[in-house]
Protein backbone atom coordinates (compact mmCIF):
# COMPACT_ATOMS: atom_id res chain seq x y z
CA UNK A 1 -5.66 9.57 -15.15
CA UNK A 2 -5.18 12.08 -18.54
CA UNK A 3 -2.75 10.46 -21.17
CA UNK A 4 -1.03 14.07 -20.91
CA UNK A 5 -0.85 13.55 -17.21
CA UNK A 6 0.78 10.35 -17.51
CA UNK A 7 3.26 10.99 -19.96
CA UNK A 8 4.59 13.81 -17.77
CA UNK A 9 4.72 11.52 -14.81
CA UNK A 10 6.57 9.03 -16.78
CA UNK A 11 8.83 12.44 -17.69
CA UNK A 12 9.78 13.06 -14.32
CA UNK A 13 10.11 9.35 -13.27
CA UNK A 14 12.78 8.59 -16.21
CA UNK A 15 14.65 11.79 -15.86
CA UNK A 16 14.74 10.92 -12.01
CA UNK A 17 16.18 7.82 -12.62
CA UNK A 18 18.88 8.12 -14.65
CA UNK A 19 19.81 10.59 -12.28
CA UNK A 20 19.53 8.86 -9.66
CA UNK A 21 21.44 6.15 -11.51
CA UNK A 22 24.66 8.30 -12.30
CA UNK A 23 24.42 9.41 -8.58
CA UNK A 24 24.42 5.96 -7.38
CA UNK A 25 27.04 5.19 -9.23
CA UNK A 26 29.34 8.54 -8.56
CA UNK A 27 28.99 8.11 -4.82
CA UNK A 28 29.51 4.31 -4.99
CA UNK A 29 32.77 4.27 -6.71
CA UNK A 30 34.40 7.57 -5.37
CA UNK A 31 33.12 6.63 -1.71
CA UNK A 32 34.59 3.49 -2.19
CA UNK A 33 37.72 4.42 -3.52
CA UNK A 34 37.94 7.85 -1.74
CA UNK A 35 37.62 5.99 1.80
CA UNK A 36 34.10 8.07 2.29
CA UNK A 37 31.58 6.17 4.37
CA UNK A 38 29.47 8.33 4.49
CA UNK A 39 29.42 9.36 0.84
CA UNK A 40 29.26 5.13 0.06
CA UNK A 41 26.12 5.46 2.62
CA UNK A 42 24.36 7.88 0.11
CA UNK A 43 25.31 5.93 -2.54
CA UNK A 44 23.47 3.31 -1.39
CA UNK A 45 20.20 5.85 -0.65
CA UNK A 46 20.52 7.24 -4.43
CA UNK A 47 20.21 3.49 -5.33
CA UNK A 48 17.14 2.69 -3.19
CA UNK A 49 15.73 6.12 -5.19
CA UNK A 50 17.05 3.98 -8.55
CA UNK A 51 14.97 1.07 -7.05
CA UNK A 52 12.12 3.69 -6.32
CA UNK A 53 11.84 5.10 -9.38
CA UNK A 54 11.66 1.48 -10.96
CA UNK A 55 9.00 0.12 -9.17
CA UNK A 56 6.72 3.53 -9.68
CA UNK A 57 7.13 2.85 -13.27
CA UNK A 58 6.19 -0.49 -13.18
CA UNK A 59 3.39 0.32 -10.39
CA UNK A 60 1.92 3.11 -13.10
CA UNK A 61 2.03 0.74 -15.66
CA UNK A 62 -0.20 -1.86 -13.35
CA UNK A 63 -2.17 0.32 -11.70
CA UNK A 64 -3.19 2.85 -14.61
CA UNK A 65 -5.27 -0.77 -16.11
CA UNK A 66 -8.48 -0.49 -17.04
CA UNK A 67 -10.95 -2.78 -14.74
CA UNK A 68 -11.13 -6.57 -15.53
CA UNK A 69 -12.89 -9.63 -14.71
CA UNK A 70 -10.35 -10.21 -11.68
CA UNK A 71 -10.14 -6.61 -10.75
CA UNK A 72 -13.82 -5.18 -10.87
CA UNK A 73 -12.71 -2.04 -9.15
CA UNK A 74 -9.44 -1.40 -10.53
CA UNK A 75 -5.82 -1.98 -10.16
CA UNK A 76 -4.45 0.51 -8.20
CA UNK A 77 -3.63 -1.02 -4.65
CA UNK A 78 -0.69 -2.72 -6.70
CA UNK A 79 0.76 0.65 -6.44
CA UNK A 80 -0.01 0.11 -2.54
CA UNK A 81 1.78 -3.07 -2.47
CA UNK A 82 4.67 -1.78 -3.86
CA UNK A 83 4.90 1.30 -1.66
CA UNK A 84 5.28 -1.56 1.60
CA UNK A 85 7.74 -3.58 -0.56
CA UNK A 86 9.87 -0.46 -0.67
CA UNK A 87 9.41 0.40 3.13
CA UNK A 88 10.55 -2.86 4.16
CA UNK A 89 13.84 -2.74 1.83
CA UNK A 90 14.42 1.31 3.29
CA UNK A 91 13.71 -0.26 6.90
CA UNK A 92 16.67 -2.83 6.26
CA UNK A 93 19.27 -0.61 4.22
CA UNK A 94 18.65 2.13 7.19
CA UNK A 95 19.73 -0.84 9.50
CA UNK A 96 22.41 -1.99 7.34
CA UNK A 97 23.94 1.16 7.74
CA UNK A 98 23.59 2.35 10.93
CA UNK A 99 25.06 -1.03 11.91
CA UNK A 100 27.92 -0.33 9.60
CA UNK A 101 28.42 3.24 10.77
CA UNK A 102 28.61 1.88 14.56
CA UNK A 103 30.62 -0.10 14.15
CA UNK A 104 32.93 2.08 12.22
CA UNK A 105 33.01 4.21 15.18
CA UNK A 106 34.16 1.91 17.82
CA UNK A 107 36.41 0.37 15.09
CA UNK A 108 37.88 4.00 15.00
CA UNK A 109 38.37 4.49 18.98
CA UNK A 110 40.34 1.20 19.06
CA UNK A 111 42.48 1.55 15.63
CA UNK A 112 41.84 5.28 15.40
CA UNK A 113 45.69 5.87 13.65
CA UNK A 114 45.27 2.88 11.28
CA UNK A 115 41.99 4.78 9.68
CA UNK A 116 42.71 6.59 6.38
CA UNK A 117 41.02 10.06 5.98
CA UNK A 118 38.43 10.45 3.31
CA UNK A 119 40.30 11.94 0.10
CA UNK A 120 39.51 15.53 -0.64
CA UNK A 121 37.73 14.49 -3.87
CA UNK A 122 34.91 13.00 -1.87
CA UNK A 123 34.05 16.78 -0.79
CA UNK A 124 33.47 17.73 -4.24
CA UNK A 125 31.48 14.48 -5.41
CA UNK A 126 29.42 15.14 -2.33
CA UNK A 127 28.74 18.71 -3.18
CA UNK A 128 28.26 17.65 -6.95
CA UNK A 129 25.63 15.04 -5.67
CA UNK A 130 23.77 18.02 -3.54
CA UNK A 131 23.61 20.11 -6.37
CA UNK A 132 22.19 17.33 -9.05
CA UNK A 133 19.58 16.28 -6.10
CA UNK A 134 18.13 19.83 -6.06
CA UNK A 135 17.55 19.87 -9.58
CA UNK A 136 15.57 16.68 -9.40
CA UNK A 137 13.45 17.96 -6.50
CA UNK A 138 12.55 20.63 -8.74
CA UNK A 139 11.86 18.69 -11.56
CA UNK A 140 9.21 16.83 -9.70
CA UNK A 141 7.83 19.44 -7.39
CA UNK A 142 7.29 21.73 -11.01
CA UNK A 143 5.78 18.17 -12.47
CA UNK A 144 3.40 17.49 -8.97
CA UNK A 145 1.82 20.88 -9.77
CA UNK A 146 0.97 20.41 -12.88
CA UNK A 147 -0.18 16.85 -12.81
CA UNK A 148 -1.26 17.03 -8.99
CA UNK A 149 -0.17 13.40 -8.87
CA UNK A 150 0.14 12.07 -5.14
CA UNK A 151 2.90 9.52 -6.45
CA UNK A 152 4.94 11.95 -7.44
CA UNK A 153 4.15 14.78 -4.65
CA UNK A 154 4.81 11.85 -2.57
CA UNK A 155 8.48 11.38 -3.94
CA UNK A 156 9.14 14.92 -3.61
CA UNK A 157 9.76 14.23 -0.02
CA UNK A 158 11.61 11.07 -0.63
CA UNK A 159 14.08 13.33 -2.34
CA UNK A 160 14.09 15.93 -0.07
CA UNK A 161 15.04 13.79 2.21
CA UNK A 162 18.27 12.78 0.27
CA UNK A 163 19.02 16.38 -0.19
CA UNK A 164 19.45 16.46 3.54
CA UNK A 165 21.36 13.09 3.75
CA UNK A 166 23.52 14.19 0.77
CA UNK A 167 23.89 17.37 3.02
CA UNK A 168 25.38 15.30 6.23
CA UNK A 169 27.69 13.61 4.04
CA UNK A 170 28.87 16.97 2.77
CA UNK A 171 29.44 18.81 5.77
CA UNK A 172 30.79 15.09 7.71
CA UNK A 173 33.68 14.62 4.99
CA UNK A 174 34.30 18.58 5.19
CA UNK A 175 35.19 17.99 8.81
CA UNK A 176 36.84 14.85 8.55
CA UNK A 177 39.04 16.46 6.03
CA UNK A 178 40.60 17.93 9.53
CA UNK A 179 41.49 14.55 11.26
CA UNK A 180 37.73 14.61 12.65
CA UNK A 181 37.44 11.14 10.95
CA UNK A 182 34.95 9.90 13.06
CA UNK A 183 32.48 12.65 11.65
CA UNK A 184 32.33 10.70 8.71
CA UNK A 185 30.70 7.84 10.00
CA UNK A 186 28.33 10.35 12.26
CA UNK A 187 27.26 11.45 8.76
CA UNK A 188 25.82 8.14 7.90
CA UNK A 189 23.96 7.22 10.67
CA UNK A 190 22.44 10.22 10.40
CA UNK A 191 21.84 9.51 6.95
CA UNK A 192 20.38 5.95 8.24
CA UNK A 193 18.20 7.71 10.46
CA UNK A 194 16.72 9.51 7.08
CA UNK A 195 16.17 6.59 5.26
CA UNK A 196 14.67 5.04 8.04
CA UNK A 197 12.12 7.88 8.40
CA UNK A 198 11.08 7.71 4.62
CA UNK A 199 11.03 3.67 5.47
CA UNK A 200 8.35 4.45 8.33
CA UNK A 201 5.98 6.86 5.95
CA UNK A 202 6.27 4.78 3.56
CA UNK A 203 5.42 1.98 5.66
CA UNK A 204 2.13 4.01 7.11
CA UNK A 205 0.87 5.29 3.93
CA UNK A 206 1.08 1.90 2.25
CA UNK A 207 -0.76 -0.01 5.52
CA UNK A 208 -3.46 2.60 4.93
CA UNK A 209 -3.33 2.27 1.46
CA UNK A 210 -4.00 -1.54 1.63
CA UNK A 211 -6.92 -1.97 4.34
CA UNK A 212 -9.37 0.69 3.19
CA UNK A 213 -8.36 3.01 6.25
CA UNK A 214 -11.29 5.95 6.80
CA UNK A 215 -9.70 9.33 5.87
CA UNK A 216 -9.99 12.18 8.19
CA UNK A 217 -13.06 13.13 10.11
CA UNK A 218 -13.06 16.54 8.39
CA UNK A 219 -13.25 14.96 4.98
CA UNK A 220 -16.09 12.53 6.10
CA UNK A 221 -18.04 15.35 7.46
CA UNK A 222 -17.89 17.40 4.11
CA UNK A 223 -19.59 14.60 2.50
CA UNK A 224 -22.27 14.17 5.05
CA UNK A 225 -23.11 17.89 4.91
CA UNK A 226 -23.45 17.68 0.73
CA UNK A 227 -25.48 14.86 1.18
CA UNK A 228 -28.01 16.66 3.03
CA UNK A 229 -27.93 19.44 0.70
CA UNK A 230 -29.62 17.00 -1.63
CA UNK A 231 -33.60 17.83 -2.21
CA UNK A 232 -35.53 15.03 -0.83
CA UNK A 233 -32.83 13.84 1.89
CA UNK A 234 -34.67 13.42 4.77
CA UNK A 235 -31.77 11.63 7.26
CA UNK A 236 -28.24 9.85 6.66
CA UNK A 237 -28.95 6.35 8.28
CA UNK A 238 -25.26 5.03 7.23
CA UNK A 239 -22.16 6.80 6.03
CA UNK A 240 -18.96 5.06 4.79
CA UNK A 241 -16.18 6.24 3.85
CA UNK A 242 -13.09 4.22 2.27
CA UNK A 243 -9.87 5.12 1.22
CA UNK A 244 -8.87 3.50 -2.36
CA UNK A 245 -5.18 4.10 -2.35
CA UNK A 246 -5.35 8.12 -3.53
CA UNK A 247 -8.89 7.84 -3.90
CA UNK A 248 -12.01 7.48 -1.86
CA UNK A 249 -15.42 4.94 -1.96
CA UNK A 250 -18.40 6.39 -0.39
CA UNK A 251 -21.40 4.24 1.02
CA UNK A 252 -24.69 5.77 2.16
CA UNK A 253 -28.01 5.14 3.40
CA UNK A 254 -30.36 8.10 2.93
CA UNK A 255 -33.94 8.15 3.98
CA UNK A 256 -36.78 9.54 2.04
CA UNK A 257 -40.31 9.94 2.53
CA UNK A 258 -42.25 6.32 2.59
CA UNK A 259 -44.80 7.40 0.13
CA UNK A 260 -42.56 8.08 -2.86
CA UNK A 261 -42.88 5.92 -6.25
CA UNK A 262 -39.77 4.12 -7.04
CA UNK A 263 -38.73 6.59 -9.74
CA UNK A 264 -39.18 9.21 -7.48
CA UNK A 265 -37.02 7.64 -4.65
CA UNK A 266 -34.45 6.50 -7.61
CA UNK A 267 -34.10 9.68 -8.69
CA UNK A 268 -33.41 11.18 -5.16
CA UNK A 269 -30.53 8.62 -4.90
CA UNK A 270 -29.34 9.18 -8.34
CA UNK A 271 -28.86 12.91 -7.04
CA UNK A 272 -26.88 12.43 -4.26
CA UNK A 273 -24.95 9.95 -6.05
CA UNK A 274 -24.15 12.55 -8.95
CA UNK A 275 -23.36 15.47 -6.55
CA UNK A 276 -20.93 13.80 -3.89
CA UNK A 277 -18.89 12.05 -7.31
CA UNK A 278 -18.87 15.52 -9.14
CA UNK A 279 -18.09 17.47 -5.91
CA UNK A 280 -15.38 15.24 -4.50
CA UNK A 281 -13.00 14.22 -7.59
CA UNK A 282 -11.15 12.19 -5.18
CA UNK A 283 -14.74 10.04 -5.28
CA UNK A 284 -14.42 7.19 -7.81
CA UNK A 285 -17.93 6.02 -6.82
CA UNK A 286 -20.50 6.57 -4.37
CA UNK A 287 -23.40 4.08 -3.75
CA UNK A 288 -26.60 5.21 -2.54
CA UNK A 289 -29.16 2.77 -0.25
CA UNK A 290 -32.43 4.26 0.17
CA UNK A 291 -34.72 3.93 3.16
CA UNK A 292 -38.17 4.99 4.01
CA UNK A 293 -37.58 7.75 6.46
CA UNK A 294 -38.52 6.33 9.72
CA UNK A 295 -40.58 9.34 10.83
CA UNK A 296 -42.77 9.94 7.50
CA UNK A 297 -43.18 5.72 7.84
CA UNK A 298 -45.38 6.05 11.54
């Protein structure tokens, strides 16, 4: 990763959370105090984003490290790791408040005239909140383009997402401002429901992250094509193809005619190395086996 590319993800990040931070903290205490479940409910998402934002930093920070004796090939699957600490902490806040919002609402049929209606304030904090979130989902879609980070493209949607839980909350304390009480705690399930869906990406992209998953067929394909393009590739005995977090491994076999020198077969291989790493940036490293091509052998 570029030094300018870095410092303008680190940019985004900080702005993002001190954002984040204040929102946490707006929602928090005026949800609490206003009687707004729902808006308490986003609270609590703006301060998984505060958590987010945190552990990207410190995830950057680890996985932006050279190579070392203990990490030949790099550090970024810390970044990984963190991603599946996060979806397991999403996965139990989205619980936590769906629980809480059930609950609410059968507390609500049986006491229904001993609830207090959400102040009026809440209405504004909540459109206040929607506002500030759009701003940061422009921040770091406008950063993702320029740095065409996946970290940050990838928290693009985690805040789009809170633009349409900040959104429930909105229009559920607009409506409970009419006796509808119950609305309110509608709006944060659904907002649990949100969080829960950013808790199961998350979940999927850091599982794939961590075990070397394939990527698609398509993208495999492209590299066995430009392999063949190669002068001197006579057949692809093996292809591999490993996903390293945002990045890729590739493993070949080629075969080559039997009655090559050495250098001659060495150079082949150096070829095909050199065109599938300069072709496929995503490619950190491909290694190249070569075989005596079973054909030009007999």
């Amino acid at each position: 990763m570029k030094t300018l590319q870095r410092k303008q993800i680190l940019t985004a990040i900080r702005i993002g959370l001190v954002a984040n931070i204040a929102l946490a903290l707006l929602k928090l205490i005026f949800g609490y105090l206003g009687n707004a479940q729902a808006l308490f409910s986003d609270g609590l998402n703006s301060a998984s984003d505060v958590l987010i934002s945190v552990m990207m930093l410190l995830a950057l920070r680890i996985s932006t490290k050279k190579p070392d004796y203990d990490h030949p090939y790099g550090h970024e699957k810390f970044e990984g790791l963190a991603y599946f600490l996060l979806g397991i902490i999403f996965t139990v806040t989205a619980g936590w408040i769906f629980i809480s919002g059930i609950v609410s609402i059968i507390e609500f049929f049986i006491n229904g005239e001993t609830i207090v209606v959400p102040l009026r304030y809440t209405v504004l904090i909540a459109f206040i909140s929607l506002v500030i979130k759009l701003g940061i989902v422009f921040l770091y879609t406008k950063a993702g383009r320029k740095t065409n980070s996946p970290t940050i493209k990838a928290d693009v949607k985690n805040h789009l997402l809170d633009v349409y839980a900040t959104l429930s909350s909105l229009i559920g304390l607009s409506i409970a401002q009419f006796g509808l009480i119950y609305f309110d705690y509608i709006a944060s399930i659904v907002i649990a429901g949100f969080i829960l869906k950013l808790a199961i990406q998350i979940l999927k992209e850091s599982i794939s992250y961590l075990t070397d998953q394939a990527p698609e067929q398509e993208d495999v394909q492209k590299v066995y094509d430009e392999i063949f393009k190669v002068d001197g590739v006579l057949s692809i005995d093996d292809l591999k193809v490993r996903n390293h977090m945002t990045q890729q491994y590739v493993d070949v076999e080629i075969g080559v005619l039997s009655s090559l020198t050495l250098k001659e077969a060495h150079h082949i291989a150096e070829k095909v190395h050199h065109h599938v790493e300069n072709l496929f940036p995503e490619v950190i490293h491909c290694m190249v086996h070569v075989n005596p091509h079973k054909k030009s052998q007999s």
